[in-house]
C-alpha atoms as a PDB file:
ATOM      1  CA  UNK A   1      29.574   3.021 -13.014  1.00  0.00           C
ATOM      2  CA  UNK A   2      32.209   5.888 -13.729  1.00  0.00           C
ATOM      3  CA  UNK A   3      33.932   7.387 -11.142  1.00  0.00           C
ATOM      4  CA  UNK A   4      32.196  11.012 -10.591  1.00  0.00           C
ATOM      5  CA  UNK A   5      29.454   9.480 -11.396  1.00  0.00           C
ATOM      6  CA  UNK A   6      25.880  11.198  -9.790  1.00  0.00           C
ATOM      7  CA  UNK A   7      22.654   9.278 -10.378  1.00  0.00           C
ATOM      8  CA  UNK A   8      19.749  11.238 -10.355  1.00  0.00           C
ATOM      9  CA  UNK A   9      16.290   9.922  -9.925  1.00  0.00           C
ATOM     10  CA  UNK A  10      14.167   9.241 -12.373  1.00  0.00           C
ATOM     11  CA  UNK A  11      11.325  11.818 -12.696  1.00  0.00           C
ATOM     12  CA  UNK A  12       8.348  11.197 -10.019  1.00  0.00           C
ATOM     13  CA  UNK A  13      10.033   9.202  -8.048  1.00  0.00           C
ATOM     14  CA  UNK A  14      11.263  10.027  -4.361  1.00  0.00           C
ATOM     15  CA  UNK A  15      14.655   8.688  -2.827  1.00  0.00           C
ATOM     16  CA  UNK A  16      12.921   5.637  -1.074  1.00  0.00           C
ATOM     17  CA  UNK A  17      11.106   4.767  -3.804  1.00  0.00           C
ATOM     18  CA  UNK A  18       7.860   6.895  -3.377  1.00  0.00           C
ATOM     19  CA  UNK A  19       6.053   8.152  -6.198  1.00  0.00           C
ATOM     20  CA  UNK A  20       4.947  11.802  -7.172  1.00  0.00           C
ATOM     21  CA  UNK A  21       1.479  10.771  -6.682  1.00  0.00           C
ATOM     22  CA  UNK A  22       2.342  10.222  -3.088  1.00  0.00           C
ATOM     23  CA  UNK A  23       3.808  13.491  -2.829  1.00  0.00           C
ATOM     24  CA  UNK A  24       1.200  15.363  -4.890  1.00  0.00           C
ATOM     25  CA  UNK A  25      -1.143  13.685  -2.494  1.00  0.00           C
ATOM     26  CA  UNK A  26       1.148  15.190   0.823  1.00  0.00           C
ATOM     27  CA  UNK A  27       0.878  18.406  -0.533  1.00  0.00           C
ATOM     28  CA  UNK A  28      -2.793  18.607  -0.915  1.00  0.00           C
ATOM     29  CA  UNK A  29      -2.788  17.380   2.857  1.00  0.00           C
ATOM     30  CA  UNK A  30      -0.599  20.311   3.597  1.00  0.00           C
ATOM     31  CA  UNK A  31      -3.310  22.914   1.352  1.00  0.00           C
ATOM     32  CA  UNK A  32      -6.014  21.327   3.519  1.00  0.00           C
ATOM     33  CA  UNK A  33      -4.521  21.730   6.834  1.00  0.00           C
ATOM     34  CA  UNK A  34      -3.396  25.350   5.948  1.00  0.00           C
ATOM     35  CA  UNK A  35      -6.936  26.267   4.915  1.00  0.00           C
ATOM     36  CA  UNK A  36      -8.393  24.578   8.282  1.00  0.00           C
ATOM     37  CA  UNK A  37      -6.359  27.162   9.557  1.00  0.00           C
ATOM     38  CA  UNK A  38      -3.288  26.461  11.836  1.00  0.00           C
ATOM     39  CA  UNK A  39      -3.104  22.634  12.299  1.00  0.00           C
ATOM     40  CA  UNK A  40       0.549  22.580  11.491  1.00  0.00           C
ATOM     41  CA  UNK A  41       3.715  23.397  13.603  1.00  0.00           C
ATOM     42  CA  UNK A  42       2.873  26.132  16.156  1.00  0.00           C
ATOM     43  CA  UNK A  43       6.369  27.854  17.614  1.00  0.00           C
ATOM     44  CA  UNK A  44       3.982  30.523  18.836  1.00  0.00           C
ATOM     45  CA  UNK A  45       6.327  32.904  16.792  1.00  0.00           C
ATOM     46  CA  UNK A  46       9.470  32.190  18.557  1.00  0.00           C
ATOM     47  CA  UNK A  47      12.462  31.262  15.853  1.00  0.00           C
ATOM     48  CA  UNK A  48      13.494  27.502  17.218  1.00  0.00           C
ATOM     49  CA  UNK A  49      16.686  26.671  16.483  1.00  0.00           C
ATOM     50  CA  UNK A  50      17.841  22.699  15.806  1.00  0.00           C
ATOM     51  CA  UNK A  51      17.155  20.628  18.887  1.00  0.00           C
ATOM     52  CA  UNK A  52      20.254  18.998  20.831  1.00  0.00           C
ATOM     53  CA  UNK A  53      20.590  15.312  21.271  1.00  0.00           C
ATOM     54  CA  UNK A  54      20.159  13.374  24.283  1.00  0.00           C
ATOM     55  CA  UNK A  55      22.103  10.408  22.766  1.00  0.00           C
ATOM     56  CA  UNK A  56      23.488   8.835  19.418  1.00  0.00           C
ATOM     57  CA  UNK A  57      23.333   5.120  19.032  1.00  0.00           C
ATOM     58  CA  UNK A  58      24.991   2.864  16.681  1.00  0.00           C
ATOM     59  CA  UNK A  59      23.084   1.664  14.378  1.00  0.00           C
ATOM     60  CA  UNK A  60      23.841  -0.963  11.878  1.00  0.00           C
ATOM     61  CA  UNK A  61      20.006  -2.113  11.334  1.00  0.00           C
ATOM     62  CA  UNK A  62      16.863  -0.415  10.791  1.00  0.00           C
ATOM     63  CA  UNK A  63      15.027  -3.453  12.665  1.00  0.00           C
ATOM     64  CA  UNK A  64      12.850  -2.064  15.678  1.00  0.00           C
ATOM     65  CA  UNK A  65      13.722   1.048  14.631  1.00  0.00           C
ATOM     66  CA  UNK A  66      10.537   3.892  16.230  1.00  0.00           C
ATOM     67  CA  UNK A  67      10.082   7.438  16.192  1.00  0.00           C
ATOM     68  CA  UNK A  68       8.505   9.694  18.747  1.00  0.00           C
ATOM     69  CA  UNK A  69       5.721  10.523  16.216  1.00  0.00           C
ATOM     70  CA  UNK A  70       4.637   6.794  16.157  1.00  0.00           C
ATOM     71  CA  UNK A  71       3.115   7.275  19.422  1.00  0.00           C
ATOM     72  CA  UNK A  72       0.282   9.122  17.852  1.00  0.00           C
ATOM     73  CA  UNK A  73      -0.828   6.932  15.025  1.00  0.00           C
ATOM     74  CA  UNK A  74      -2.329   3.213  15.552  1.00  0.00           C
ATOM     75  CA  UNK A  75       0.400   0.406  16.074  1.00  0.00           C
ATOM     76  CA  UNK A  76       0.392  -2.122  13.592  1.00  0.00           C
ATOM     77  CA  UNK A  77      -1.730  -3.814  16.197  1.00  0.00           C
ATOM     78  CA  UNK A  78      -4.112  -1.218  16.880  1.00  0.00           C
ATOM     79  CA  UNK A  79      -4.804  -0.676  13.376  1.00  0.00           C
ATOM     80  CA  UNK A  80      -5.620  -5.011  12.179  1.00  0.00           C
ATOM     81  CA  UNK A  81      -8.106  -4.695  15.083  1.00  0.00           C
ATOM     82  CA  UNK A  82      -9.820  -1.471  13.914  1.00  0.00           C
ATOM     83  CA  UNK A  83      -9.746  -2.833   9.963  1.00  0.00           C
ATOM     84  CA  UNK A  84     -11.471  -5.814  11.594  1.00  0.00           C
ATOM     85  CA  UNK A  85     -13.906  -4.050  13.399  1.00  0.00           C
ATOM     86  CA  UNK A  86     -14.543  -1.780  10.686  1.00  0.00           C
ATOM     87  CA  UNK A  87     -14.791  -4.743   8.009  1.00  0.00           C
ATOM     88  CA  UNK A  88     -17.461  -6.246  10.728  1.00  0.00           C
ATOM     89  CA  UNK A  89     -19.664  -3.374  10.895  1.00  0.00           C
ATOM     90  CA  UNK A  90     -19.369  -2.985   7.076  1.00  0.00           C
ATOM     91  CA  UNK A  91     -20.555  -6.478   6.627  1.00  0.00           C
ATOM     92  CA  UNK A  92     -23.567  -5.951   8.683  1.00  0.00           C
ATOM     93  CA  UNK A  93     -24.732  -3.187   6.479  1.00  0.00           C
ATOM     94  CA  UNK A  94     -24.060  -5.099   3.407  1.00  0.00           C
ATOM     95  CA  UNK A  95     -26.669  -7.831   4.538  1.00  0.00           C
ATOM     96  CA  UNK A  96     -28.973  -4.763   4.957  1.00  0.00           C
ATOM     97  CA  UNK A  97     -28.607  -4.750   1.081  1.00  0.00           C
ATOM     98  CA  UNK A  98     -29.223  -8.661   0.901  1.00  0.00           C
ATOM     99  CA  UNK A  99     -25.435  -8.658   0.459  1.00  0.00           C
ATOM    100  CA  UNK A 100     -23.668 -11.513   2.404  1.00  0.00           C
ATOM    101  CA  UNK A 101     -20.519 -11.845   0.475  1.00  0.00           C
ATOM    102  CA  UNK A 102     -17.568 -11.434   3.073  1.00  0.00           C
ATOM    103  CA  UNK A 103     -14.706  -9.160   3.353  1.00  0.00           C
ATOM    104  CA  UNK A 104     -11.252  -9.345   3.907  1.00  0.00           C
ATOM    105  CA  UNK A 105     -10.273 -10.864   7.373  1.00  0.00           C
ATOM    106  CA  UNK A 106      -7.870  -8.919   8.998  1.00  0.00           C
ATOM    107  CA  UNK A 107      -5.714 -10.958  11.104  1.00  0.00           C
ATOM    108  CA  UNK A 108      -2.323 -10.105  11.365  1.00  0.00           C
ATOM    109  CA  UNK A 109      -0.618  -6.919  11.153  1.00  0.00           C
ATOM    110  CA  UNK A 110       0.475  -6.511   6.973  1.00  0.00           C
ATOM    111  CA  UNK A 111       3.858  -4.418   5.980  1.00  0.00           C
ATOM    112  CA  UNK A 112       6.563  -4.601   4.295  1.00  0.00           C
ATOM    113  CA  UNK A 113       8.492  -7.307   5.286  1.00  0.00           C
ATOM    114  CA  UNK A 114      11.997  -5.472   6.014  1.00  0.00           C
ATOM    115  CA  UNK A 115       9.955  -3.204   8.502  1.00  0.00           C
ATOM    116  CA  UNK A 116       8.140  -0.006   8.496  1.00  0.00           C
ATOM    117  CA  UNK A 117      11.552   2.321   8.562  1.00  0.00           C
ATOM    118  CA  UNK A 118      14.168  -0.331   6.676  1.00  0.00           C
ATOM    119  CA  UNK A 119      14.522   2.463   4.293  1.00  0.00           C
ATOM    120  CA  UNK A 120      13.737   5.519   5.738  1.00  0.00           C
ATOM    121  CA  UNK A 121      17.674   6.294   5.425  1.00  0.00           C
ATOM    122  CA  UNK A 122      18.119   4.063   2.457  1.00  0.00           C
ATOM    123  CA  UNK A 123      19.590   0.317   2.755  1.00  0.00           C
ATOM    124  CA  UNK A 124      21.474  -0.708   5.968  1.00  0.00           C
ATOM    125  CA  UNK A 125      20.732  -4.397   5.375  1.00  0.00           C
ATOM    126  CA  UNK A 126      23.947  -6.064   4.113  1.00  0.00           C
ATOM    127  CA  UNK A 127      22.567  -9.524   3.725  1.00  0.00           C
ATOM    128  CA  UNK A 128      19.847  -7.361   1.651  1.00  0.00           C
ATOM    129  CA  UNK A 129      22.355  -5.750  -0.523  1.00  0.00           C
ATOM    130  CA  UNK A 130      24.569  -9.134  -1.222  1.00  0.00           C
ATOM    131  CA  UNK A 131      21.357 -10.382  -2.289  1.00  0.00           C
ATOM    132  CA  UNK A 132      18.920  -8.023  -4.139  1.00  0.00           C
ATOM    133  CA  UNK A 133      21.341  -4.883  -4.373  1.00  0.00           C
ATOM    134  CA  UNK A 134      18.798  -2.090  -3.854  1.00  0.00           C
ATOM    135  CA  UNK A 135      15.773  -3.978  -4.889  1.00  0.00           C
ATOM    136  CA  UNK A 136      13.214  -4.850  -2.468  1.00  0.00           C
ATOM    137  CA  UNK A 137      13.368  -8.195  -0.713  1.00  0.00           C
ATOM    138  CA  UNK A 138      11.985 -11.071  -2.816  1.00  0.00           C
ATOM    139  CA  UNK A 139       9.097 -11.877   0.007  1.00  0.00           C
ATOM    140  CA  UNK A 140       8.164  -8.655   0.385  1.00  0.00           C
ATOM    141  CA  UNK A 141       7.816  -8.599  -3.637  1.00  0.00           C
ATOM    142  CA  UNK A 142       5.449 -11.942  -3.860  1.00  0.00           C
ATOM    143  CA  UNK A 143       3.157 -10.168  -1.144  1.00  0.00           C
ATOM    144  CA  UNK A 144       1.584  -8.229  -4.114  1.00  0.00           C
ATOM    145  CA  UNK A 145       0.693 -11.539  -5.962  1.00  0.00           C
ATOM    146  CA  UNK A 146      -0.832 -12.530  -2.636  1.00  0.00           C
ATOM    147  CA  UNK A 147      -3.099  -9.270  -2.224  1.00  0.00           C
ATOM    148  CA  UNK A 148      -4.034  -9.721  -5.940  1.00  0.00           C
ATOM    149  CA  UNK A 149      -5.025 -13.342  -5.686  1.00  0.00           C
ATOM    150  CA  UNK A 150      -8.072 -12.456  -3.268  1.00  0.00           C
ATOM    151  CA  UNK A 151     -11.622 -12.905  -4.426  1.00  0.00           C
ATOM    152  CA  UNK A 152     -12.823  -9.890  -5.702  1.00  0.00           C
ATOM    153  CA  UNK A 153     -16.455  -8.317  -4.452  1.00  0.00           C
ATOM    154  CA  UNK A 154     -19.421  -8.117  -6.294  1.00  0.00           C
ATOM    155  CA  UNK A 155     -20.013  -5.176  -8.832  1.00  0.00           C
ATOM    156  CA  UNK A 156     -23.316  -4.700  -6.147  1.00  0.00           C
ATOM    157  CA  UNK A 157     -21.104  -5.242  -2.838  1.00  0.00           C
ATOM    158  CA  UNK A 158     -18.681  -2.504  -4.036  1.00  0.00           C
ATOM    159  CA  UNK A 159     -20.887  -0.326  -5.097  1.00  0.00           C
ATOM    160  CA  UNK A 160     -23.244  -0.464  -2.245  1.00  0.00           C
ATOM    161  CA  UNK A 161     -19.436  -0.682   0.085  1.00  0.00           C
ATOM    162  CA  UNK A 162     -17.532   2.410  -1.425  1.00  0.00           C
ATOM    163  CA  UNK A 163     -20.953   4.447  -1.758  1.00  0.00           C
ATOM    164  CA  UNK A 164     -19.664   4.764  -5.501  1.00  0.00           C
ATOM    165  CA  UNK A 165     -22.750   4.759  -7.575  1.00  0.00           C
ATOM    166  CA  UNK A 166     -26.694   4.597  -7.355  1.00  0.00           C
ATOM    167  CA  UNK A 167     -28.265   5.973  -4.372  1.00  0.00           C
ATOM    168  CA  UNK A 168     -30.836   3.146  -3.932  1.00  0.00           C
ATOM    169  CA  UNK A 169     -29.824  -0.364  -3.894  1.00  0.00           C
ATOM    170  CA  UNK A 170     -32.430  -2.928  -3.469  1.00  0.00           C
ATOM    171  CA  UNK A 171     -34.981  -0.660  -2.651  1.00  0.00           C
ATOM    172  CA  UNK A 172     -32.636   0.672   0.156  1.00  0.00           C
ATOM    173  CA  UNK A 173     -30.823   4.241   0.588  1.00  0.00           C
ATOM    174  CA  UNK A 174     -26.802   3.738   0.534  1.00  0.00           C
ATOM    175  CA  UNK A 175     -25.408   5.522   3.259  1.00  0.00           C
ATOM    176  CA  UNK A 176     -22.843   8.302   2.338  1.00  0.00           C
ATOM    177  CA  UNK A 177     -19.855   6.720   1.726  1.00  0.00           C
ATOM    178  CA  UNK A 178     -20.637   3.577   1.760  1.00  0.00           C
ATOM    179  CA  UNK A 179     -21.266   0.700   3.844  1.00  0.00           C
ATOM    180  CA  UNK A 180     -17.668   1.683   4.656  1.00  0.00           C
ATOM    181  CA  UNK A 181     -18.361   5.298   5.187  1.00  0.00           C
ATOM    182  CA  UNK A 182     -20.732   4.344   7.762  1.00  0.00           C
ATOM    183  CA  UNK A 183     -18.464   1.837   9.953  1.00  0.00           C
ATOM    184  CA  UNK A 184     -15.482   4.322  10.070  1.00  0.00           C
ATOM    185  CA  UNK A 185     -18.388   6.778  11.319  1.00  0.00           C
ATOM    186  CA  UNK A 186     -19.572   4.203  13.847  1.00  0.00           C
ATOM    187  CA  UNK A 187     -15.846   3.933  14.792  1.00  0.00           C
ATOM    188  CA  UNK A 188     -15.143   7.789  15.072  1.00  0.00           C
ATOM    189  CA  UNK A 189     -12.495   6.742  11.958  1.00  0.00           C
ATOM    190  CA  UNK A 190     -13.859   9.169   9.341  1.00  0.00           C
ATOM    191  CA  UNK A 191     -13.032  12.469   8.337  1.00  0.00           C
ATOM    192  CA  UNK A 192     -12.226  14.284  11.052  1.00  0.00           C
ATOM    193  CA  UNK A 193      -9.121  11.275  12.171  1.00  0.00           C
ATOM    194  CA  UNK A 194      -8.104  12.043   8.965  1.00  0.00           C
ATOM    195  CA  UNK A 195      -7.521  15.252   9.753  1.00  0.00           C
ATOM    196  CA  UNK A 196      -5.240  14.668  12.752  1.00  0.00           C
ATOM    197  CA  UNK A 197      -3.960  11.732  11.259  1.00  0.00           C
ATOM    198  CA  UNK A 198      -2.328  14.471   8.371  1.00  0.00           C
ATOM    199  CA  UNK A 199      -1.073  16.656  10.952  1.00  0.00           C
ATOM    200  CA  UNK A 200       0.949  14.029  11.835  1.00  0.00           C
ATOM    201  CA  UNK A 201       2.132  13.518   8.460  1.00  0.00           C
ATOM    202  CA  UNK A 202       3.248  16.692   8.455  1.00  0.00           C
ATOM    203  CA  UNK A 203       4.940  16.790  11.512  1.00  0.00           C
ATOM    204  CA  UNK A 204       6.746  13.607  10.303  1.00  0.00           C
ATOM    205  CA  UNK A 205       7.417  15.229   6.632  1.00  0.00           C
ATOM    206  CA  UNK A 206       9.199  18.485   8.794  1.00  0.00           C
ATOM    207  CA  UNK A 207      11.233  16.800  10.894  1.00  0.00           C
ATOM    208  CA  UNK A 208      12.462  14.032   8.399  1.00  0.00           C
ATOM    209  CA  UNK A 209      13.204  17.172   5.886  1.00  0.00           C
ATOM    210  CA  UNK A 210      14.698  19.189   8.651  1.00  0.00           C
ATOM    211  CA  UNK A 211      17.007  15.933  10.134  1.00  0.00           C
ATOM    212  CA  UNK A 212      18.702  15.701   6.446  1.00  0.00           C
ATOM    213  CA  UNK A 213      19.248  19.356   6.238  1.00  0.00           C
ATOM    214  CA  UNK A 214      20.366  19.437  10.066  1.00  0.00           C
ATOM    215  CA  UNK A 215      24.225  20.085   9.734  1.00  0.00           C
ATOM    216  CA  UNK A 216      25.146  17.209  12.068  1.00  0.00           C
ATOM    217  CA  UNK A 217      23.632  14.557   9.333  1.00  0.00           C
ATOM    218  CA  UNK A 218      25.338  17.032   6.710  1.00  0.00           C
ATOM    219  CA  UNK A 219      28.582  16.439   8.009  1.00  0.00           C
ATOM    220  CA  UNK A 220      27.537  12.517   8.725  1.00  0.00           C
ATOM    221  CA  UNK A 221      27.031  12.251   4.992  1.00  0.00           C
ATOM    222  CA  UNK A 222      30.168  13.733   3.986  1.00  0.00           C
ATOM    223  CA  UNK A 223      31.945  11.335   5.714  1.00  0.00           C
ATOM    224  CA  UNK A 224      29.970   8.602   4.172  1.00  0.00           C
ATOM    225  CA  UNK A 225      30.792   9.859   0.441  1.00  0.00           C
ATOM    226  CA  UNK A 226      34.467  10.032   1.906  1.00  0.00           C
ATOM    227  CA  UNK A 227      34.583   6.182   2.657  1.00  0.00           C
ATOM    228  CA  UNK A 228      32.269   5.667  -0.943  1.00  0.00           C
ATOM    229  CA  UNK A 229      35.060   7.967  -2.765  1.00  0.00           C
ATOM    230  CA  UNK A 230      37.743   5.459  -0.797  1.00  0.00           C
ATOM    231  CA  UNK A 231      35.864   1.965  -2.519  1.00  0.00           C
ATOM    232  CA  UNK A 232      35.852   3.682  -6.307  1.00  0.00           C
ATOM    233  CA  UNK A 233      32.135   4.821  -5.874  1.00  0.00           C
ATOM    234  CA  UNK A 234      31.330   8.721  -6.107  1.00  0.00           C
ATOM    235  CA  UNK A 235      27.825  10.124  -5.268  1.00  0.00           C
ATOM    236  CA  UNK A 236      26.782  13.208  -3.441  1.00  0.00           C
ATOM    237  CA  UNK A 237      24.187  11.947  -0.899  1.00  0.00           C
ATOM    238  CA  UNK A 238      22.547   8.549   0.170  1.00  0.00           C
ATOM    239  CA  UNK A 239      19.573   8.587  -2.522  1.00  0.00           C
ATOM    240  CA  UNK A 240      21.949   8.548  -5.373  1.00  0.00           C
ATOM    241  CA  UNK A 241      22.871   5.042  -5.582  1.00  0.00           C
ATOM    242  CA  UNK A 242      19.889   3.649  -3.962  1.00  0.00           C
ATOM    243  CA  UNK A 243      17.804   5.584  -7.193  1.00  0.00           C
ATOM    244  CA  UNK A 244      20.102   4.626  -9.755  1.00  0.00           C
ATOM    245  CA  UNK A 245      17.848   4.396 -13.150  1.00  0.00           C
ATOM    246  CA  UNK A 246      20.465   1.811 -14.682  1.00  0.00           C
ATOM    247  CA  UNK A 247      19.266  -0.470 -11.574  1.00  0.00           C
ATOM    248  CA  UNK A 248      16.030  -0.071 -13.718  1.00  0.00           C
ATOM    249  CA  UNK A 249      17.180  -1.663 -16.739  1.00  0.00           C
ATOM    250  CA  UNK A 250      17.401  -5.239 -15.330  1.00  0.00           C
ATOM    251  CA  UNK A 251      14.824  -7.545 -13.640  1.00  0.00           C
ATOM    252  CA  UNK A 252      18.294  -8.719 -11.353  1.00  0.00           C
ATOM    253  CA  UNK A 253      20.486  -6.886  -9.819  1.00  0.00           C
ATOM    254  CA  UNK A 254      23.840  -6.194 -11.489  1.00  0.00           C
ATOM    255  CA  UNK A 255      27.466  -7.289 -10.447  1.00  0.00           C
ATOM    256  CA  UNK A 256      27.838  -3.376 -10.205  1.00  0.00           C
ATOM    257  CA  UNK A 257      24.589  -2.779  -8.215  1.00  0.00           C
ATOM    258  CA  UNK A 258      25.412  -5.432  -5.774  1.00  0.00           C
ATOM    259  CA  UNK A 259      28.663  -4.423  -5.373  1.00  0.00           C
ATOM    260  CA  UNK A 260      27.667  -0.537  -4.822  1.00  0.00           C
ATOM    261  CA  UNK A 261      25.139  -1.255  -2.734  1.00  0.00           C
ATOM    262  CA  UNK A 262      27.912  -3.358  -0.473  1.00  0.00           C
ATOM    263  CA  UNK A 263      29.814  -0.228  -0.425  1.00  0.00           C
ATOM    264  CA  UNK A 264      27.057   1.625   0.672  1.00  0.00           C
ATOM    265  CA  UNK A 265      25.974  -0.203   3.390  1.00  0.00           C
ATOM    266  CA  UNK A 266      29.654  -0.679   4.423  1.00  0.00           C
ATOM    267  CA  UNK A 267      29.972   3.333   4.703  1.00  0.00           C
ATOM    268  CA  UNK A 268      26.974   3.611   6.887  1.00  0.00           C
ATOM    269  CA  UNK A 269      28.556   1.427   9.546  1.00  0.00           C
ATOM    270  CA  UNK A 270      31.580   2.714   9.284  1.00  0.00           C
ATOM    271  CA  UNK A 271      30.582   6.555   9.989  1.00  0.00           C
ATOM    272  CA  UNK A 272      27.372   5.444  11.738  1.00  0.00           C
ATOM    273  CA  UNK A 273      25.405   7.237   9.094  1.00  0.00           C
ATOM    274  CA  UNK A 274      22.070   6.173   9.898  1.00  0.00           C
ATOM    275  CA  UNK A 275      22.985   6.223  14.340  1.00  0.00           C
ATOM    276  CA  UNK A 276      23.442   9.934  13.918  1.00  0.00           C
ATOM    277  CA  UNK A 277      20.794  10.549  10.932  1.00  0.00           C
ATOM    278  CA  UNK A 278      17.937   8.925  13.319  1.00  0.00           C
ATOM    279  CA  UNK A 279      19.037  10.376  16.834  1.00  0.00           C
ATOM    280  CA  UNK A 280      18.771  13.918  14.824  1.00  0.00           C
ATOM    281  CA  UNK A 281      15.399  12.942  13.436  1.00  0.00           C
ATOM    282  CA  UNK A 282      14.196  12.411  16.888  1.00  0.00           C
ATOM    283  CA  UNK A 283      14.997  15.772  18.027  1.00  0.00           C
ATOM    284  CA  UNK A 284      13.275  17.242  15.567  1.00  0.00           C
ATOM    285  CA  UNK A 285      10.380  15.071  15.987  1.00  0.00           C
ATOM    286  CA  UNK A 286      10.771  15.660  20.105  1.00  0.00           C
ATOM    287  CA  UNK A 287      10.287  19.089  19.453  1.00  0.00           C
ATOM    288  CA  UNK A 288       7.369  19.044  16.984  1.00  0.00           C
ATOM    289  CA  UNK A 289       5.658  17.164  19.918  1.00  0.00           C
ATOM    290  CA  UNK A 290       6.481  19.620  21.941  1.00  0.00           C
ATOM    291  CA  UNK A 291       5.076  22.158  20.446  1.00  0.00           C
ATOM    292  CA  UNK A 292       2.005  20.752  19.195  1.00  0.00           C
ATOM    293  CA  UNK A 293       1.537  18.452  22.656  1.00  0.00           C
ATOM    294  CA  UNK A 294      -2.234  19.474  23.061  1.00  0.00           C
ATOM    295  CA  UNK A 295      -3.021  19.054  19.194  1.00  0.00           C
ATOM    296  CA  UNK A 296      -1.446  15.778  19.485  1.00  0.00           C
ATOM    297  CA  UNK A 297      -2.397  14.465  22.949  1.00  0.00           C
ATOM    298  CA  UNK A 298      -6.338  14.834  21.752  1.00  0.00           C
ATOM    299  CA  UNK A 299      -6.069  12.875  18.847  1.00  0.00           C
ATOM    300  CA  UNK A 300      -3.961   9.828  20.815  1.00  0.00           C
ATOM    301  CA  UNK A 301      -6.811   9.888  23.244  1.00  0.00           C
ATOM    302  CA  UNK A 302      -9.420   9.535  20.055  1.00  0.00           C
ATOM    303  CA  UNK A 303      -7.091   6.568  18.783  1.00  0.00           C
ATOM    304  CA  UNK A 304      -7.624   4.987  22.238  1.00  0.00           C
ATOM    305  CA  UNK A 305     -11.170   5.227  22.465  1.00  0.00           C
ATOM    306  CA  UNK A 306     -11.477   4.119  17.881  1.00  0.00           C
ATOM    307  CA  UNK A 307      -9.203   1.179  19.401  1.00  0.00           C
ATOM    308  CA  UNK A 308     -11.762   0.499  22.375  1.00  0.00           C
ATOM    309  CA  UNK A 309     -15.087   0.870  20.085  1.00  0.00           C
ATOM    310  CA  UNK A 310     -13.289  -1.333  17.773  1.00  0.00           C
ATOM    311  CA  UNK A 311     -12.317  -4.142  20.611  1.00  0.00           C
ATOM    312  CA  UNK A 312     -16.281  -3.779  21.533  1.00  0.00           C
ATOM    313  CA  UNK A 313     -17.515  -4.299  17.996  1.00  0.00           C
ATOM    314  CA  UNK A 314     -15.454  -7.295  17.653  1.00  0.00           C
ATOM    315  CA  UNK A 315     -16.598  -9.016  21.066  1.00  0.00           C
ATOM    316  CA  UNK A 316     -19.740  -8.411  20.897  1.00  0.00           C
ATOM    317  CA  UNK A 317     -20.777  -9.078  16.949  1.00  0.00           C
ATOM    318  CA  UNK A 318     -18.093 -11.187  15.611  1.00  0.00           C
ATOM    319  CA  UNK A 319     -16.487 -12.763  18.068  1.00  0.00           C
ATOM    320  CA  UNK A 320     -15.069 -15.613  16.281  1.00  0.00           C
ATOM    321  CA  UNK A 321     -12.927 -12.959  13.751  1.00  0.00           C
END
């Protein structure tokens, strides 16, 4: 790649790899919270001005890495026993139909396998970028095939599980929404946790926007494309290399690729890119919970008790899952 070189994205497609669908879908979230009328950030009019910081740590992997925000959506663990429980209760109405087929048992915990926030400030991972350059790590890759190897449902058990189709099935009414409609409503996991659950996408969407705009990461950044100018490699911001379209044009990655994305993980350490990045981010994310605490605070207390009525459903009718 030429020196003064910027790579742009390709259209649709966010810095970390997200589509426009995604986004498209984050703004209708953000419609339908405006229109429930004032679920967002409430400042109660007072102009808040970017948070200080308790403490910045030096970061050189995104493993372990939380957010204050996590604390009010379900844990990786909270979330394989409410999919159980939920898959439980959704089996039970199936059989209602005559339907015993069985669905997907929810066991472990399922992610990515470089972690929930490996690239929330693009790639840190050196071992990663020796090996795949910004491409994703080969296991996490193969879990697709994995998911897409399952046995597929019935045409009957999906229509009589999504609610997607005839009203009567076997002489029986399906439930709105489904057989699975009607064990997230069981759970208290329906609409209305849907709701809250988007307030605190929003809250996460703010304060990730407002952390890269925050001068501090600003001036964090500059010194990264310093150290990037210093290898050979010029690009304006993190997201350039990491969205590279030539990285596109191969199934492998590139001598170049591998040897940017070196460089790029290199810089981060060096300036502590991603130590001062986060601890801004969790300002910003500390004050959002701040001034939503009550908003917040009710729906971790609903989590709790969907996480309870799960735990119940799973004793009590499936205890062997």
């Amino acid at each position: 790649m030429a020196p003064g070189k910027i790579a742009k994205m390709p259209i649709g497609v966010r810095e970390d790899g997200m589509t426009a669908r995604f986004w498209v879908g984050r703004a209708a979230t953000l419609v339908a919270l405006l229109a429930l009328g004032g679920c967002g950030a409430d400042s109660g009019g007072v102009s808040v001005g970017p948070p200080e910081l308790s403490e910045v740590p030096v970061l050189k992997t995104a493993d372990n890495l939380v957010l204050p925000l996590d604390a009010y959506v379900l844990s990786g663990d909270e979330r394989v026993v409410v999919n159980r429980a939920e898959a439980a209760l959704a089996e039970d109405c199936l059989r209602r139909f005559g339907i015993s087929e069985k669905l997907p048992n929810f066991s472990s915990a399922q992610g990515p396998s470089e972690g929930r926030y490996a690239r929330r400030y693009g790639l840190l991972d050196m071992a990663l970028a020796t090996a795949n350059g910004y491409r994703p790590a080969k296991e996490e890759a193969s879990t697709e095939s994995d998911i897409q190897q399952r046995p597929t449902l019935s045409a009957e058990a999906v229509t009589v599980y999504t609610g997607r189709g005839p009203s009567h099935v076997n002489g029986k009414v399906v439930p709105q929404g489904g057989c699975q409609g009607e064990a997230r409503e069981k759970l208290d996991d329906g609409p209305s946790r849907a709701r809250a659950g988007s307030l605190v996408e929003l809250l996460d969407k703010q304060a990730n926007d407002s952390a890269e705009d925050d001068k501090r990461t600003r001036d964090a950044m500059l010194r990264w494309g310093e150290c990037m100018a210093k290898a050979g490699f010029h690009y304006k911001d993190v997201w350039g290399p990491n969205g590279d379209p030539a990285w596109r044009e191969t199934t492998e990655p590139s001598s170049e690729e591998i040897s940017i994305a070196r460089a790029d993980v290199a810089c981060k350490h060096e300036v502590n890119l991603v130590g001062v990045w986060h601890a801004v981010e969790v300002a910003y994310q500390n004050q959002a919970i701040k001034q939503n605490r009550e908003k917040l605070d009710a729906e971790r207390m609903r989590l709790t008790g969907t996480v309870e009525l799960a735990r119940d459903v799973l004793k009590e009718r499936h205890p062997e899952r």
